[in-house]
Protein backbone atom coordinates (compact mmCIF):
# COMPACT_ATOMS: atom_id res chain seq x y z
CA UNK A 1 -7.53 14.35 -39.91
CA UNK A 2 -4.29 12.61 -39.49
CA UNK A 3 -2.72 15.72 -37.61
CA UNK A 4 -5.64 14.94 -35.38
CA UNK A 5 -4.70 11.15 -35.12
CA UNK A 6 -1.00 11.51 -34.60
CA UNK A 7 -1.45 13.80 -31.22
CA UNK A 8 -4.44 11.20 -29.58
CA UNK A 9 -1.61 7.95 -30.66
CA UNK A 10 1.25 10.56 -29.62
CA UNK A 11 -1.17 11.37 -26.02
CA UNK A 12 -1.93 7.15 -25.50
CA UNK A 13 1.61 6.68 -26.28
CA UNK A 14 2.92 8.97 -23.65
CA UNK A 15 -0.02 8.25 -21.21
CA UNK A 16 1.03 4.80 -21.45
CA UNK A 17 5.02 5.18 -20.69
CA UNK A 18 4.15 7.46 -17.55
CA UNK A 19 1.61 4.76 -16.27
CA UNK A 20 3.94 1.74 -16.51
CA UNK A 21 5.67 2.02 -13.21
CA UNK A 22 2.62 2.47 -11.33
CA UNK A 23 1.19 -0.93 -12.97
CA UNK A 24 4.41 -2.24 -12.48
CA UNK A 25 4.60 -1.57 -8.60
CA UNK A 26 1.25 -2.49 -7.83
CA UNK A 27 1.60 -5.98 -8.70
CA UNK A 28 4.68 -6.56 -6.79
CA UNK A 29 2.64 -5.57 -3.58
CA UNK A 30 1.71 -9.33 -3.44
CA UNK A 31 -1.22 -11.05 -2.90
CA UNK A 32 -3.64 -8.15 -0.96
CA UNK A 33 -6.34 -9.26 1.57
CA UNK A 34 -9.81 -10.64 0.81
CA UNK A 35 -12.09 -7.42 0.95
CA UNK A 36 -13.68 -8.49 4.81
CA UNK A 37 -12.39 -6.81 8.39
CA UNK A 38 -10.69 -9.87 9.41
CA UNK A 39 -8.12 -10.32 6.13
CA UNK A 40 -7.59 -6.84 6.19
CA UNK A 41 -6.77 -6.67 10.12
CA UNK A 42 -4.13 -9.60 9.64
CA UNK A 43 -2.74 -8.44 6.47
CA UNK A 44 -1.96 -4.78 8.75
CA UNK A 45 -0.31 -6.47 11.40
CA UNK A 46 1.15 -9.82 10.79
CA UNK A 47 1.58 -9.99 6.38
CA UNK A 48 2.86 -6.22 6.02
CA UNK A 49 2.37 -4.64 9.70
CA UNK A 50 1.51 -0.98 9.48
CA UNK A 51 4.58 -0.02 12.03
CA UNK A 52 7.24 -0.66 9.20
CA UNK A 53 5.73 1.33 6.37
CA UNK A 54 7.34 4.41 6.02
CA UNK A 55 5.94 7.71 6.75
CA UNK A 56 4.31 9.99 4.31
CA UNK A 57 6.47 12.98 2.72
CA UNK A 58 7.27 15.44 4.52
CA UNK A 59 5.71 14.30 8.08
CA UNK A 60 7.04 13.31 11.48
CA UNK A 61 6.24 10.97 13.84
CA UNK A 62 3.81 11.99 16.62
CA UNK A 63 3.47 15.46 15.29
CA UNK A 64 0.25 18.03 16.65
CA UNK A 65 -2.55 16.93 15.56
CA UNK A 66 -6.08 19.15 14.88
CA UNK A 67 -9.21 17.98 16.55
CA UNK A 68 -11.52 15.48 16.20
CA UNK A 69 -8.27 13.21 14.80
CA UNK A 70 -6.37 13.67 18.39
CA UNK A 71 -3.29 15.59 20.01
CA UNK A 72 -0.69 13.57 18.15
CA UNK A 73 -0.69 12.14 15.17
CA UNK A 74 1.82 9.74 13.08
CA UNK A 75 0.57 9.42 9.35
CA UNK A 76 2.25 6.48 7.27
């Protein structure tokens, strides 16, 4: 039983020191917008505008694009 007991603790343990940066992270994002079109649209553009955020891994800006999304496409 205790064999059993020491890998779940060992498992939460490790589960726990692998989370901790993403908890950590998310709350330095700062105060997000109230959950209506309006907060959201002036948190994109004027709080943290969408131009400056960086670009997802591995794409480019205004790369082909696949239909119905458009010709080109810039994914941040």
């Amino acid at each position: 039983m205790y064999k059993g007991l020491r890998k779940m603790l060992t498992l939460i343990g490790l589960c726990a020191v692998l989370l901790l940066p993403t908890f950590l992270t998310a709350t330095d994002m700062g105060k997000m917008p109230a959950a209506d079109g309006q907060a959201l649209l002036d948190y994109i553009t004027k709080t943290a505008p969408y131009a400056k955020w960086d670009l997802m891994p591995g794409t480019a800006k205004m790369r082909q694009g696949k239909e119905p999304h458009g010709a080109l496409q810039t994914s941040m």
